[in-house]
Protein backbone atom coordinates (compact mmCIF):
# COMPACT_ATOMS: atom_id res chain seq x y z
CA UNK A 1 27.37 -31.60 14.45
CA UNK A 2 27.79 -28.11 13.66
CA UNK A 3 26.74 -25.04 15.52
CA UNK A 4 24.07 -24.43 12.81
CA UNK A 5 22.86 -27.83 13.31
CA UNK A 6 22.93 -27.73 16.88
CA UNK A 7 20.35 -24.18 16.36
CA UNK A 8 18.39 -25.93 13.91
CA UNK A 9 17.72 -28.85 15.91
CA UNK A 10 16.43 -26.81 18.84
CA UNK A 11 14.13 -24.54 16.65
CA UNK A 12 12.29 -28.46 15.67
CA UNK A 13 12.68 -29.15 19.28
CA UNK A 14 10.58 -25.97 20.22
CA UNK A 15 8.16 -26.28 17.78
CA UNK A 16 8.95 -25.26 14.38
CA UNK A 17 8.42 -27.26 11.12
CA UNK A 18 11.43 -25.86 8.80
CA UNK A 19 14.32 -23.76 9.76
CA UNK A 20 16.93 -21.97 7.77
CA UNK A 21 19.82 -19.26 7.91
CA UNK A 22 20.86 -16.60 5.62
CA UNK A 23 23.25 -13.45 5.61
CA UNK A 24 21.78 -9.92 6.86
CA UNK A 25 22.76 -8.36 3.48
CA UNK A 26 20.38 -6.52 1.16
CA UNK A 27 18.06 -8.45 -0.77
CA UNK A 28 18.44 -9.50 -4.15
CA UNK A 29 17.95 -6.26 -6.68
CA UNK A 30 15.28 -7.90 -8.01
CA UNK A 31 13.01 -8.17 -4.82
CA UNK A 32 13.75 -4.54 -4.48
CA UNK A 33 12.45 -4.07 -7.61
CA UNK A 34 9.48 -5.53 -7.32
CA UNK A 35 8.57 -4.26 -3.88
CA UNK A 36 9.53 -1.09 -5.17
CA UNK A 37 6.97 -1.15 -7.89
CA UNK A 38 4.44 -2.74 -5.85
CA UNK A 39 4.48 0.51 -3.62
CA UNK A 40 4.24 3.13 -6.74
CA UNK A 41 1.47 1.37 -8.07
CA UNK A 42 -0.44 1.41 -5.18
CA UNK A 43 -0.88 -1.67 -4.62
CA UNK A 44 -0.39 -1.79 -0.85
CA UNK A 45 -3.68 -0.06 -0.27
CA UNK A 46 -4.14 1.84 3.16
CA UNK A 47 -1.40 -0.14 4.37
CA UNK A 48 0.92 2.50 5.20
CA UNK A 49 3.24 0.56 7.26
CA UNK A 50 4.64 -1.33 4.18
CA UNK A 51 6.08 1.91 3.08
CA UNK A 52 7.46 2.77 6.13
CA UNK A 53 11.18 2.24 6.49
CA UNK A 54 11.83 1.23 3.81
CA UNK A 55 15.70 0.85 3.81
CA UNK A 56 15.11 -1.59 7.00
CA UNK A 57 12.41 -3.55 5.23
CA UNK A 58 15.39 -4.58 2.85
CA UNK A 59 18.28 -4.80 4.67
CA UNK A 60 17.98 -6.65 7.92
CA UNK A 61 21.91 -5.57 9.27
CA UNK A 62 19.75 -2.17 9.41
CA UNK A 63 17.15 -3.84 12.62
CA UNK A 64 20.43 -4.19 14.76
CA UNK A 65 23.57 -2.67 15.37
CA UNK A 66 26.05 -5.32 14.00
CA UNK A 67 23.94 -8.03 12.68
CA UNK A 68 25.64 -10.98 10.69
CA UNK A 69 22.90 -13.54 10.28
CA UNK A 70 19.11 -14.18 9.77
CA UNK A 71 17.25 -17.53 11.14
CA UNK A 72 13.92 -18.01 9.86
CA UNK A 73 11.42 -20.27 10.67
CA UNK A 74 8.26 -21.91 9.66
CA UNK A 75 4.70 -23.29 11.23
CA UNK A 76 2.36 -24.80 9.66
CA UNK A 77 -0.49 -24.24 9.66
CA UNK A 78 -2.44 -25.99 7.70
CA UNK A 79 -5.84 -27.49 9.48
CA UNK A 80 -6.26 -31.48 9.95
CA UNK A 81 -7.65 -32.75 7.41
CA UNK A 82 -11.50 -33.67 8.08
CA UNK A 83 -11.10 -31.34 11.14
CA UNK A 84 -11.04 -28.23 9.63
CA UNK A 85 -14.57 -27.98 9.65
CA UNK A 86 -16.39 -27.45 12.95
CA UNK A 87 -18.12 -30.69 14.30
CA UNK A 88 -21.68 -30.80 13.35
CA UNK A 89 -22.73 -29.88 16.77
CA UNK A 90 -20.74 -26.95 16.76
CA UNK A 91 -22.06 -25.75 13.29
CA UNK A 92 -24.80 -23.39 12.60
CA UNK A 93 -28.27 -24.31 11.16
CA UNK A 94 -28.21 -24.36 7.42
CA UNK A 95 -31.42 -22.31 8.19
CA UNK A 96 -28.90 -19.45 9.33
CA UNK A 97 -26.06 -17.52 7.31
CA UNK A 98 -22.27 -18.07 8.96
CA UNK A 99 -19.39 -16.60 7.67
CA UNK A 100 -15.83 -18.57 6.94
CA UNK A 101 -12.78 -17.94 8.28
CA UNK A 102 -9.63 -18.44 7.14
CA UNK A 103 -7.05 -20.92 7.83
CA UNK A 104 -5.00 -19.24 9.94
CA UNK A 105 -7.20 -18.17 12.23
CA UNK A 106 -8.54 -21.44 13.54
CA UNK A 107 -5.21 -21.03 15.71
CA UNK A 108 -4.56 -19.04 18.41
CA UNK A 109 -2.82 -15.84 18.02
CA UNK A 110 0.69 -16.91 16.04
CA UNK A 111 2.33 -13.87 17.31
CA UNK A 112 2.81 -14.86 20.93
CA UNK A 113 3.59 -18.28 19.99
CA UNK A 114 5.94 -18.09 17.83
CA UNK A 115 7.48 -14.89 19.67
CA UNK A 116 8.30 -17.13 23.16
CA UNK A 117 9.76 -19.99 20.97
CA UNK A 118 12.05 -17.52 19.46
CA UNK A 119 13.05 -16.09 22.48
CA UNK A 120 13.71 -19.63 24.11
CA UNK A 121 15.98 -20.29 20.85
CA UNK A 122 17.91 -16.88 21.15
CA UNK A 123 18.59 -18.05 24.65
CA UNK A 124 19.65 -20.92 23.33
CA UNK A 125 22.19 -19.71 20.81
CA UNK A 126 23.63 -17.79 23.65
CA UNK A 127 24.25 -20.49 25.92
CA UNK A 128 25.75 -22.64 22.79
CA UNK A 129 27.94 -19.60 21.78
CA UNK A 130 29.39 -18.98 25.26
CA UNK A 131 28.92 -15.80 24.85
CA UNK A 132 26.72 -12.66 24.63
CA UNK A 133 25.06 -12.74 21.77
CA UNK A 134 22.31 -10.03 20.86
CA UNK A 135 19.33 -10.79 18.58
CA UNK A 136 15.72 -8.98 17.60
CA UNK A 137 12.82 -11.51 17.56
CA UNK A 138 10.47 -10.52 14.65
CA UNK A 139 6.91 -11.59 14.29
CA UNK A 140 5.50 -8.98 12.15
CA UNK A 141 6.68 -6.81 14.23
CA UNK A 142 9.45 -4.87 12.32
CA UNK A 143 9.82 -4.04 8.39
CA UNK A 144 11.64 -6.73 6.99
CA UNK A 145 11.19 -9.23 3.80
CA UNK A 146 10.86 -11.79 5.62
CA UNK A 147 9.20 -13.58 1.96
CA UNK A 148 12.90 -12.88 -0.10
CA UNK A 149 14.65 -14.12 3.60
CA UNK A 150 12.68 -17.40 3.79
CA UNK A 151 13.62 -17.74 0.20
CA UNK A 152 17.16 -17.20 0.86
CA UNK A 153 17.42 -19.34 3.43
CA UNK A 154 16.25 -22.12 1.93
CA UNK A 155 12.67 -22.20 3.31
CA UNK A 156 10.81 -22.48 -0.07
CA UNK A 157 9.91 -20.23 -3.16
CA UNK A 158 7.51 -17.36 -3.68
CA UNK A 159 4.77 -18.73 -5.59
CA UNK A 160 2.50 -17.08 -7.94
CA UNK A 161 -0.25 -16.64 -4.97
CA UNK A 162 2.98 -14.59 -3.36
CA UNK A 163 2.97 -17.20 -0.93
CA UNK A 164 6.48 -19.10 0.16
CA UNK A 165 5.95 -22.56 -1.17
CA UNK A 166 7.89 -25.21 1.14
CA UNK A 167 8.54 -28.06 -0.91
CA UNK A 168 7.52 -30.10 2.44
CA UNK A 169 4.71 -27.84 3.66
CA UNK A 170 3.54 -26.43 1.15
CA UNK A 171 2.62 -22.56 1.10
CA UNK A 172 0.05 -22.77 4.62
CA UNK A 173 3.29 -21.65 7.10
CA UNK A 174 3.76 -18.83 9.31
CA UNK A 175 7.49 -16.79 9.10
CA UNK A 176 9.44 -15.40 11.59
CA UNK A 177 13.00 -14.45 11.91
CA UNK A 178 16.11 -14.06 14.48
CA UNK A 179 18.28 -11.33 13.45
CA UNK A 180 21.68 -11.68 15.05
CA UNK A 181 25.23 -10.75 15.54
CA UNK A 182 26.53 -14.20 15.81
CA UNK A 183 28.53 -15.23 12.51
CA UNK A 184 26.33 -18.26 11.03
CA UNK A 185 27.24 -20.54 7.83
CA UNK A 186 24.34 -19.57 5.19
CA UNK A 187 21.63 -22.22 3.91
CA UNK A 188 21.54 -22.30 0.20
CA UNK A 189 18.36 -21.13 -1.26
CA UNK A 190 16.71 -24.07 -3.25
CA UNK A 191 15.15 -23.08 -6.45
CA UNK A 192 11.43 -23.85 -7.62
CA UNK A 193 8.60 -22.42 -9.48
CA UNK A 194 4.74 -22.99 -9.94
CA UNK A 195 5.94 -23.34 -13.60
CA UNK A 196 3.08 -22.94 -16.05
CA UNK A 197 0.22 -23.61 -13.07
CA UNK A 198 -2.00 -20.71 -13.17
CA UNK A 199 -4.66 -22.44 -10.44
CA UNK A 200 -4.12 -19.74 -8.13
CA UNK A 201 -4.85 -16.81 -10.25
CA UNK A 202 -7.97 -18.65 -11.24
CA UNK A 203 -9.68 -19.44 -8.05
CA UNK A 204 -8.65 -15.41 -7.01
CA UNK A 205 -12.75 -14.29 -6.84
CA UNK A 206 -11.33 -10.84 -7.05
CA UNK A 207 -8.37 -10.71 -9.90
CA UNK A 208 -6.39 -9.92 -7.20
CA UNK A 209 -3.95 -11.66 -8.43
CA UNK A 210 -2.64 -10.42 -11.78
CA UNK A 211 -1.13 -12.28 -14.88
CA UNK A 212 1.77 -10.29 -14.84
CA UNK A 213 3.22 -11.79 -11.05
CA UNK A 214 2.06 -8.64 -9.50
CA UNK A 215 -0.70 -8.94 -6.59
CA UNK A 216 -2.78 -6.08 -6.43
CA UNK A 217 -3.95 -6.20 -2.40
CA UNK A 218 -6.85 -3.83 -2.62
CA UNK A 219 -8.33 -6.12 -4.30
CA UNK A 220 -7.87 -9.19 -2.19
CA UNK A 221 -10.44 -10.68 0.26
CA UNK A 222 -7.78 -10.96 2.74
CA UNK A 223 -6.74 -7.26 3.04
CA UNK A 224 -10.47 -6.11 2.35
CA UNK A 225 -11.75 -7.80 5.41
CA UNK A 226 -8.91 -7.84 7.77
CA UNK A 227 -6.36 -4.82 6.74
CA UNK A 228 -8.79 -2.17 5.09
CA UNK A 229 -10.68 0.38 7.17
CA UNK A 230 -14.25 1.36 6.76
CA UNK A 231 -16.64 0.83 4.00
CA UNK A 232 -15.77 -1.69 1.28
CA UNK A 233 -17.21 -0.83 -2.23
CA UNK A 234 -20.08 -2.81 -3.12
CA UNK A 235 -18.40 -4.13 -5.91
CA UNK A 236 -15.48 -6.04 -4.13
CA UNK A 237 -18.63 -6.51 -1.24
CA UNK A 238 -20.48 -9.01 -3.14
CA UNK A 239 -17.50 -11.03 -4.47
CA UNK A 240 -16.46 -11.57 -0.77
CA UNK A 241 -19.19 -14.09 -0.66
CA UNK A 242 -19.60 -15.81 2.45
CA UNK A 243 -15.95 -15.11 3.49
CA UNK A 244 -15.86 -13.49 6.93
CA UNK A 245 -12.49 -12.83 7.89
CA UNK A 246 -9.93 -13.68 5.13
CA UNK A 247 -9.41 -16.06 2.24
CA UNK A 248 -7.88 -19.20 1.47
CA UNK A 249 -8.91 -19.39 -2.26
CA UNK A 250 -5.67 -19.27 -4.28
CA UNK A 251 -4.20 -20.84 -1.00
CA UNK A 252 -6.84 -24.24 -1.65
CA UNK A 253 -6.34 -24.10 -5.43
CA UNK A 254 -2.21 -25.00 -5.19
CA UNK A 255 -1.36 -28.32 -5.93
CA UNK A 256 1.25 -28.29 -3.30
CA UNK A 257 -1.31 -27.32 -0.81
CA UNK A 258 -3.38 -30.52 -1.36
CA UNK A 259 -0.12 -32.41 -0.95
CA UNK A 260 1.08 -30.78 2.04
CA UNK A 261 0.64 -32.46 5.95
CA UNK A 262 -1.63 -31.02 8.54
CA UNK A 263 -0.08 -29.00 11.10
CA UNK A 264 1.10 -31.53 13.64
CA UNK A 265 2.11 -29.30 16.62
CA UNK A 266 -0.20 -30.24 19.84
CA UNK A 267 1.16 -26.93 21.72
CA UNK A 268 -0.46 -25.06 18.63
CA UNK A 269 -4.08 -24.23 20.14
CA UNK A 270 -6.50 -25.15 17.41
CA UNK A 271 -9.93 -24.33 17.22
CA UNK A 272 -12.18 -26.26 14.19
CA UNK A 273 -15.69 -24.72 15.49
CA UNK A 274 -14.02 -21.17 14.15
CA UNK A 275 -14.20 -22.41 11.00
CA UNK A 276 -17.67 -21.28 10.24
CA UNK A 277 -19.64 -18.43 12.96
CA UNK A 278 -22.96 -18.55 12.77
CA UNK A 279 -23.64 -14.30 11.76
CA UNK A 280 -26.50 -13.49 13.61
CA UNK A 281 -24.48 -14.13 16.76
CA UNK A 282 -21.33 -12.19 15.52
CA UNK A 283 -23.83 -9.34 15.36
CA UNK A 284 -24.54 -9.73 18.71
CA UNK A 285 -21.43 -9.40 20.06
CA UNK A 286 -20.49 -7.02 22.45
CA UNK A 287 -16.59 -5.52 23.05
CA UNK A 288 -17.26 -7.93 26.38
CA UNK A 289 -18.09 -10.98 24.50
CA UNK A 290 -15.98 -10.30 21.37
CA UNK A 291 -12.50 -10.51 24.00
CA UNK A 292 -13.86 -13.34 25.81
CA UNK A 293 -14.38 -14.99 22.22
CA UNK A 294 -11.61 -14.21 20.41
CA UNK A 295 -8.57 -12.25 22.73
CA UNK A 296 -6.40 -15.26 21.79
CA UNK A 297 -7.32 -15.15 18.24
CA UNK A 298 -5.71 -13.66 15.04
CA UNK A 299 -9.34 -12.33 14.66
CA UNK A 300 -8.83 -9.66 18.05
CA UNK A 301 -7.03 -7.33 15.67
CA UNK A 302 -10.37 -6.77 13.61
CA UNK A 303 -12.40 -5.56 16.86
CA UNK A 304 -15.71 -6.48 17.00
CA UNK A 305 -16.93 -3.22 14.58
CA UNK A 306 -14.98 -4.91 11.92
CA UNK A 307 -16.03 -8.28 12.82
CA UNK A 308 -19.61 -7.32 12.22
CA UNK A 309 -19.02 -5.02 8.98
CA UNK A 310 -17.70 -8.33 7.86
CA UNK A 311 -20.99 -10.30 8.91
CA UNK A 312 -23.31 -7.75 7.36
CA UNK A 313 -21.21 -8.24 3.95
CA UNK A 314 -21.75 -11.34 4.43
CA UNK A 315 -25.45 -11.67 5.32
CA UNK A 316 -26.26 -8.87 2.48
CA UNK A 317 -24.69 -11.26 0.18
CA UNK A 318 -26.25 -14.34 1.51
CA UNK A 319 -29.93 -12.44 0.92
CA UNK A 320 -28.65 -11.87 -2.94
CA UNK A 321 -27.62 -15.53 -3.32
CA UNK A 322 -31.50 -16.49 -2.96
């Protein structure tokens, strides 16, 4: 087997569901292009970070002195089926409002995860190279396009939800990459489109989504209740529904997410009661409660002010639905 093979195989061996390896070149000119005019139109909303560093976020040889390659890898995520929801002892009254939470989040905190797995495979790579090799782990934690990398690599294509589709998976799967100075053989992207499916730009309850391929994420539930700060406008308020922390609509609506297998890693920490939280008691919550809750959650990030800005949405618009 080759060297790429032999990396591959330990990423599945640690955990991962797909695995592939580009170049650290620019992107393609027409990712810039795109990203570029996503920024100018404002279309990143408050946040600011996307606009940082920019000349990093598309060339990856610019996140390390002498960098050659790019592994990326892939989780799913995607709940078991029929466990998704939260037993019926663990679900609130239908007397009393709860919120939904997105997919995602009925896992721990991906970030950590997926971080120590990487770091076990860098290790890895050095001990199969004989040699000192340097790499930068990144889990959302530097600018890069990681989307157009995955891509490139081989991982999938970027659907018209702006999700990476695996052909496998399907679009539920976390990305995260190894940048690297060791000299790797490239994967050969593999092409695919949503042709003329439109399912995710209907289910969108905001329009966030636009005809024209371009994803306006001011408008999405995902950013409004997870990335924006402060007061959300009552009209993107009441079309957040029940929706508590993120959404999964245009996610639900793709025929290769109804295809795709359930996340089948055991290590994975996966919580079904999450799904639904009952919102009088996430208006409770104290900063005490709220860590002891959630501090290995995706949902920590929000703090429990967002949290409940989120319930109130949510129980204003449960009041309306009467």
């Amino acid at each position: 087997m080759s060297f790429e093979d032999d990396i591959k195989d330990k990423a599945i061996e640690l955990g991962f569901d797909a695995v592939g390896i580009t170049d650290s070149s620019v992107i393609g000119s027409e990712q810039v292009e795109y990203f570029s005019e996503w920024i100018g139109a404002g279309y990143a909303g408050r946040m600011e970070y996307m606009q940082r560093d920019f000349e990093k976020r598309i060339d990856p040889s610019k996140l390390l002195e002498n960098a050659r390659s790019v592994i990326v890898v892939g989780l799913n995520y995607k709940p078991v089926r029929g466990k998704a929801k939260a037993p019926d002892a663990a679900r609130p009254p239908r007397d009393r409002p709860a919120g939904r939470v997105a997919d995602y989040a009925l896992y721990e905190d991906y970030h950590p995860f997926m971080k120590e797995r990487l770091r076990k495979l860098g290790e890895s790579i050095n001990s199969m190279a004989g040699e000192d090799v340097r790499f930068k782990i990144c889990v959302d934690s530097a600018p890069l396009a990681e989307r157009a990398l995955a891509v490139r690599a081989g991982l999938g294509f970027v659907g018209k939800n702006r999700m990476v589709i695996n052909h496998a998976l399907g679009p539920e799967i976390f990305l995260a990459e190894i940048v690297t100075t060791v000299k790797l053989q490239a994967d050969k992207a593999i092409s695919g489109n949503c042709g003329d499916c439109t399912k995710c730009l209907e289910a969108c309850p905001t329009g966030a989504l636009r005809a024209d391929g371009q994803f306006d994420a001011t408008k999405c539930i995902s950013y409004l209740t997870i990335e924006h700060k402060g007061s959300i406008a009552d009209e993107h308020a009441q079309r957040i529904g029940n929706r508590l922390f993120g959404c999964d609509e245009c996610v639900a609506a793709c025929p290769h997410q109804i295809e795709a297998p359930a996340c089948g890693n055991k290590q994975f920490r996966f919580y079904p009661r999450r799904s639904e939280l009952e919102l009088e008691e996430v208006l409770r919550l104290s900063g005490e409660s709220f860590g002891r809750e959630f501090g290995d959650s995706p949902i920590k990030r929000l703090g429990p002010e967002g949290l409940k800005r989120n319930a109130r949405i949510c129980a204003t618009n449960a009041m309306r639905s009467k």
